[in-house]
C-alpha atoms as a PDB file:
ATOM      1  CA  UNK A   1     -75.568 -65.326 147.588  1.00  0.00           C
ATOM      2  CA  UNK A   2     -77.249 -67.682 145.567  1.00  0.00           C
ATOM      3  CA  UNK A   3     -79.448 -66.719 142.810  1.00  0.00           C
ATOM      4  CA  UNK A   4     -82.841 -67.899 143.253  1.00  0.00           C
ATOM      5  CA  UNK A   5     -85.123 -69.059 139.786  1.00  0.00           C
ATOM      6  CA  UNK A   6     -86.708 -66.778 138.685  1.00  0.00           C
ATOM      7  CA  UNK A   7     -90.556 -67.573 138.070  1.00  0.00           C
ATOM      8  CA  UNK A   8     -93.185 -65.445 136.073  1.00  0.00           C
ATOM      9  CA  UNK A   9     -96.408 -65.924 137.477  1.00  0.00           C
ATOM     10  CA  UNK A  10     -99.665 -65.012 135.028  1.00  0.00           C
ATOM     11  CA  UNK A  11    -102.913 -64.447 136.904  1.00  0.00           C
ATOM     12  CA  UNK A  12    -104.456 -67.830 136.840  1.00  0.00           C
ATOM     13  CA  UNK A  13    -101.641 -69.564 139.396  1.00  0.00           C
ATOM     14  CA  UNK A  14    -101.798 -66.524 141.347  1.00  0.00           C
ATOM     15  CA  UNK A  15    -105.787 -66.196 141.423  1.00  0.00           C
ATOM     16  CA  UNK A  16    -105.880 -70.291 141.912  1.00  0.00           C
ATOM     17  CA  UNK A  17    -102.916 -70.152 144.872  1.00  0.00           C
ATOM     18  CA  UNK A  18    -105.662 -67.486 146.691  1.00  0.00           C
ATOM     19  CA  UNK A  19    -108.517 -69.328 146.411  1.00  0.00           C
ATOM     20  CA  UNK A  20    -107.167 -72.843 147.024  1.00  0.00           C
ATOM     21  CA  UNK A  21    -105.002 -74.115 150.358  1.00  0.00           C
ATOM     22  CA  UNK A  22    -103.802 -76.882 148.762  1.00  0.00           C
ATOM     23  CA  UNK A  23    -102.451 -77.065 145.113  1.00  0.00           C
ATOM     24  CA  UNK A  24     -99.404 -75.950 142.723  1.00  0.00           C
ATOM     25  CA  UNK A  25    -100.507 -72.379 143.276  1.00  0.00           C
ATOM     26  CA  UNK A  26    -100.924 -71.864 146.765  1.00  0.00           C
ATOM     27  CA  UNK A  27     -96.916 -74.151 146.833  1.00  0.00           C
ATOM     28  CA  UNK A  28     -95.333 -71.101 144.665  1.00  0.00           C
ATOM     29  CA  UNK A  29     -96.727 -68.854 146.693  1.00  0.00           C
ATOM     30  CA  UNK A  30     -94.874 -70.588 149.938  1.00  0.00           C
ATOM     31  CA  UNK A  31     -92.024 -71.045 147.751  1.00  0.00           C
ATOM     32  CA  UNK A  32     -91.719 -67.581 147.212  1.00  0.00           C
ATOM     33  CA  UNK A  33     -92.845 -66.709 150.795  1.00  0.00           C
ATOM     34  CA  UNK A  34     -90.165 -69.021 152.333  1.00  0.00           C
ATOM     35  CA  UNK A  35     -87.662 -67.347 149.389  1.00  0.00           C
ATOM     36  CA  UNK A  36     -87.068 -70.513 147.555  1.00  0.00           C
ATOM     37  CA  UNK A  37     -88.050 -69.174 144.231  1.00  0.00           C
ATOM     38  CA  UNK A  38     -88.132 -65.315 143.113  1.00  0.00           C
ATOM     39  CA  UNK A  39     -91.619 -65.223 142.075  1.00  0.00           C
ATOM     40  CA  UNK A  40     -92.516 -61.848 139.377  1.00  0.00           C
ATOM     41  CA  UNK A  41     -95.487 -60.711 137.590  1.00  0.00           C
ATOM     42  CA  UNK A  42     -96.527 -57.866 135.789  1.00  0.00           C
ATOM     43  CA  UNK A  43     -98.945 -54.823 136.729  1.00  0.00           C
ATOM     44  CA  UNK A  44    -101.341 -55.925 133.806  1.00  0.00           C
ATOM     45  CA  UNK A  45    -101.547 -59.433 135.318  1.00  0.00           C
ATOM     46  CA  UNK A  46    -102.255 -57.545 138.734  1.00  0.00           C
ATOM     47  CA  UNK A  47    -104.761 -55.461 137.374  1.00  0.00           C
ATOM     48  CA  UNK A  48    -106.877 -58.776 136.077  1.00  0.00           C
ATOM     49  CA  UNK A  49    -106.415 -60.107 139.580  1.00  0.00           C
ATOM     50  CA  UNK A  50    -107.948 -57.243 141.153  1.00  0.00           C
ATOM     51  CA  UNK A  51    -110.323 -57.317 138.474  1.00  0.00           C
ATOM     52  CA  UNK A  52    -111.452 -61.332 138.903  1.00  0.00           C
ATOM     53  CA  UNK A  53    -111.118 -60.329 143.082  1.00  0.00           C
ATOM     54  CA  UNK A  54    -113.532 -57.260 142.762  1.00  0.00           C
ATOM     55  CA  UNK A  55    -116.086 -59.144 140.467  1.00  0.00           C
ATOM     56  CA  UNK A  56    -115.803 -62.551 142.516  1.00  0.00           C
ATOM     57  CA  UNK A  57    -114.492 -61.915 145.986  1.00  0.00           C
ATOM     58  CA  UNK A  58    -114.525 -58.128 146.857  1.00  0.00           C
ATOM     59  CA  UNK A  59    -113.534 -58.969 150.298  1.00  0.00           C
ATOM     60  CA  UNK A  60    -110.257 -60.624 148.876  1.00  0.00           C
ATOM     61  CA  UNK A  61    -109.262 -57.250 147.574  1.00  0.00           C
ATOM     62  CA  UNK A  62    -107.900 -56.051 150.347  1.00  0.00           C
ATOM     63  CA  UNK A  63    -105.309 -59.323 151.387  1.00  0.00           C
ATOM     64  CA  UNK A  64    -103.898 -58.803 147.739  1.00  0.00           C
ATOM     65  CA  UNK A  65    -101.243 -56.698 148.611  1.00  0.00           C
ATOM     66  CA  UNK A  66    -100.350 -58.724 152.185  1.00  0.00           C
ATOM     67  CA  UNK A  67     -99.998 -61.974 149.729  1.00  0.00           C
ATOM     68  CA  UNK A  68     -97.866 -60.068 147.132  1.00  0.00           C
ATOM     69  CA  UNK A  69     -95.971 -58.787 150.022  1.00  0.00           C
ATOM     70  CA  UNK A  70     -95.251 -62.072 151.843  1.00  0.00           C
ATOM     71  CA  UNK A  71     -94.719 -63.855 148.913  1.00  0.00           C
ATOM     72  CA  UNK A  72     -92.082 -61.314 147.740  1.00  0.00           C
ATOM     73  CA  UNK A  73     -93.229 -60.761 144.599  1.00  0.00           C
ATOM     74  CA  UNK A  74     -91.240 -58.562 141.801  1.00  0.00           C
ATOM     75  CA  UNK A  75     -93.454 -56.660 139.855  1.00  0.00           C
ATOM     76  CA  UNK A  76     -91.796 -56.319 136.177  1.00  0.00           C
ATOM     77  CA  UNK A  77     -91.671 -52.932 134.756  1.00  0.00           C
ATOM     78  CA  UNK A  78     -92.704 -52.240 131.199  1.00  0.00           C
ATOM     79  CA  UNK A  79     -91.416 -54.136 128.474  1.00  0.00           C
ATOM     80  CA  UNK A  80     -88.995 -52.777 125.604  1.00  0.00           C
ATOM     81  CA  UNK A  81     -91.172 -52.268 122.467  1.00  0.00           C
ATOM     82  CA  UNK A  82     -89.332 -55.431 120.830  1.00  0.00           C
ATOM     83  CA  UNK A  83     -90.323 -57.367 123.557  1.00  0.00           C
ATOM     84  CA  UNK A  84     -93.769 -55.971 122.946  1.00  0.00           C
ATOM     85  CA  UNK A  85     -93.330 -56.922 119.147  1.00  0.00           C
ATOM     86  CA  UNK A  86     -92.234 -60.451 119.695  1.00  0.00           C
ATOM     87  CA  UNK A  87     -94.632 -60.935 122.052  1.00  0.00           C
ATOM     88  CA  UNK A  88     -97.841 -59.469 119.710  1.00  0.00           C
ATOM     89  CA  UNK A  89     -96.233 -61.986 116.716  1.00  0.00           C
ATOM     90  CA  UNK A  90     -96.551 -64.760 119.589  1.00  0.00           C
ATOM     91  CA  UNK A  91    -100.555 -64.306 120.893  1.00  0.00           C
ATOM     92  CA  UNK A  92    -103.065 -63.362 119.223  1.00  0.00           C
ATOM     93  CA  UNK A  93    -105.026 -61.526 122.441  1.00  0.00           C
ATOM     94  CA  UNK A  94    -103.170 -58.360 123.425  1.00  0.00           C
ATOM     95  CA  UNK A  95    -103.412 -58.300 127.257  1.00  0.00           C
ATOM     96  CA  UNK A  96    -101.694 -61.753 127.118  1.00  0.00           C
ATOM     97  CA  UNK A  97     -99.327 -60.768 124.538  1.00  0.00           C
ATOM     98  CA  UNK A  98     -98.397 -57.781 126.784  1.00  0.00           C
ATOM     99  CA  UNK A  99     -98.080 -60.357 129.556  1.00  0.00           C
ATOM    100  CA  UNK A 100     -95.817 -62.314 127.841  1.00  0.00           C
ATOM    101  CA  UNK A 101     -93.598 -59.329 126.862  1.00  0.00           C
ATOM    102  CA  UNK A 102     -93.079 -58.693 130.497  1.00  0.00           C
ATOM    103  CA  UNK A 103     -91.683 -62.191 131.189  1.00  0.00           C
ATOM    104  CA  UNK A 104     -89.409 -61.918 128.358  1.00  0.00           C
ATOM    105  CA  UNK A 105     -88.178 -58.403 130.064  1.00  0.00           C
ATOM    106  CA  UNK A 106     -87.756 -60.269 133.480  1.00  0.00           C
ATOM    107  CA  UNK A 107     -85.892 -62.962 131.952  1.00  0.00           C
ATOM    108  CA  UNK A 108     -87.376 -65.537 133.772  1.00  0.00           C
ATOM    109  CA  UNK A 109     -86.899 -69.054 133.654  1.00  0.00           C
ATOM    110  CA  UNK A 110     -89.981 -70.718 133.751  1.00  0.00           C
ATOM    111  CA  UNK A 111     -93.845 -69.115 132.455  1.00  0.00           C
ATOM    112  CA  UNK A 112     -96.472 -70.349 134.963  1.00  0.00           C
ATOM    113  CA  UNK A 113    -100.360 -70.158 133.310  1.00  0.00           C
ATOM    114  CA  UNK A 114    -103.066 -72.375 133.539  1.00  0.00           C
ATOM    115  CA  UNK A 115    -104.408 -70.537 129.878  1.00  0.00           C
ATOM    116  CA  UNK A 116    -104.407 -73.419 127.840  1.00  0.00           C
ATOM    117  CA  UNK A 117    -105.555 -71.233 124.611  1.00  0.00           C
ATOM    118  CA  UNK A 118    -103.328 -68.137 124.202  1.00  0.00           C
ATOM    119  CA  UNK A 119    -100.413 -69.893 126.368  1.00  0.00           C
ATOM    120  CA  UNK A 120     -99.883 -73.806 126.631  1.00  0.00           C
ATOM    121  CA  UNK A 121    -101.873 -75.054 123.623  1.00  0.00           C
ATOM    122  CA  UNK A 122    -100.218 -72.241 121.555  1.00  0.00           C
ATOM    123  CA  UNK A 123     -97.279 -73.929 119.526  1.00  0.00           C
ATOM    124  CA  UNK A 124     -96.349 -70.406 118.448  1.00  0.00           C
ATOM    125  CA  UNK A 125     -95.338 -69.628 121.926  1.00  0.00           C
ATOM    126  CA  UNK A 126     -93.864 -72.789 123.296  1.00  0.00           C
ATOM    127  CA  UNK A 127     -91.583 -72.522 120.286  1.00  0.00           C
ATOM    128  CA  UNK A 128     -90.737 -69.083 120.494  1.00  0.00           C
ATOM    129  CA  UNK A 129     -89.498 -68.195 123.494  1.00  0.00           C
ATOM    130  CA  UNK A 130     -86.233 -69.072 125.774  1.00  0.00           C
ATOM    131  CA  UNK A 131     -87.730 -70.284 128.971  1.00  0.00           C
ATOM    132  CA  UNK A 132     -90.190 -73.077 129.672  1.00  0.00           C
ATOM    133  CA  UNK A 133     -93.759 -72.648 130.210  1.00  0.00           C
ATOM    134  CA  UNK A 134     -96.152 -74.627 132.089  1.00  0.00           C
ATOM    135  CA  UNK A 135     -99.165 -75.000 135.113  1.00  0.00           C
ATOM    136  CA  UNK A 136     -98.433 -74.853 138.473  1.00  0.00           C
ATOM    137  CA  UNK A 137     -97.896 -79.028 138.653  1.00  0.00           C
ATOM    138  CA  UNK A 138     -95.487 -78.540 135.787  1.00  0.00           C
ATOM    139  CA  UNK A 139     -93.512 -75.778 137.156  1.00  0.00           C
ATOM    140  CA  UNK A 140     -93.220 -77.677 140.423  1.00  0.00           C
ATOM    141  CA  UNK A 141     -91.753 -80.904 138.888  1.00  0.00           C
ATOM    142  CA  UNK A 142     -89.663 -79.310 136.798  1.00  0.00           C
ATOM    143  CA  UNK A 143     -88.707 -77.364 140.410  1.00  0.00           C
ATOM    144  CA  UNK A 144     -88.106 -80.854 141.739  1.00  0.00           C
ATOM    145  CA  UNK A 145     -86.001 -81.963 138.572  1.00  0.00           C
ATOM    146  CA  UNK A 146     -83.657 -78.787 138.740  1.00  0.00           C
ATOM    147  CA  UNK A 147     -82.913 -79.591 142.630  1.00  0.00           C
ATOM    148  CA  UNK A 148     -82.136 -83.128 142.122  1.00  0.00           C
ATOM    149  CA  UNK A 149     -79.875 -82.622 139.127  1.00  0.00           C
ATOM    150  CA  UNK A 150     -77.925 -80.086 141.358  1.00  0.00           C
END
């Protein structure tokens, strides 16, 4: 069997791919439905979900777990406390740096956010990790870029 690429997923795509039937979201979360892509995430990043889908959506609390189901979602155990520590040195706010550490546990290829301030506007992470990081539209063409090359 092939191994699929592996995606971490932050809770902005994930929140965005809910609310929206049409955008780079709601595609990851038919990639990872159809099994295209292994999508992951961590509990923290679940717990914010719930957290936006209480406060904004109560009624959306309940299809969480059918959407993390049929998406086939990984959720990523804790991190290793140097993951932790690289991750801290990386962002600034400590949910997101504990985010972070559990994509660098999952070894994931490719970081999907759409937080431009701790994430893709941060040099300090773009530089210092191994995998790319991006918004849904990014991850998707680099997707498209990966299956053309091969």
């Amino acid at each position: 069997m092939v191994a699929r690429i592996r995606i971490f997923l932050d809770t902005s795509p994930i929140l965005a791919g809910i609310w929206s039937d049409r955008g780079g979201g709601r595609v990851l979360l038919g990639l990872g439905e159809a099994g295209a892509v292994a999508l992951l995430t961590s509990r923290l990043a679940l717990q914010e979900l719930e957290g936006a889908l209480r406060a904004k959506a109560p009624e959306a609390v309940g299809t969480l777990a059918l959407i993390l189901d049929r998406a086939q979602f990984t959720i990523v155990g804790p991190p290793s406390q140097d993951q932790l520590a690289l991750a801290r040195n990386l962002v600034a706010h400590p949910g997101d740096a504990d985010i972070l550490a559990s994509a660098l546990k999952a070894q994931v290829e490719f970081f999907v956010t759409m937080d431009q301030k701790h994430f893709l506007a941060n040099e300090r992470v773009m530089s210092g990790v191994t995998f790319k990081l991006g918004t849904p539209g990014e991850c998707l063409s680099w997707l498209r870029r990966r299956l053309r090359a091969g």
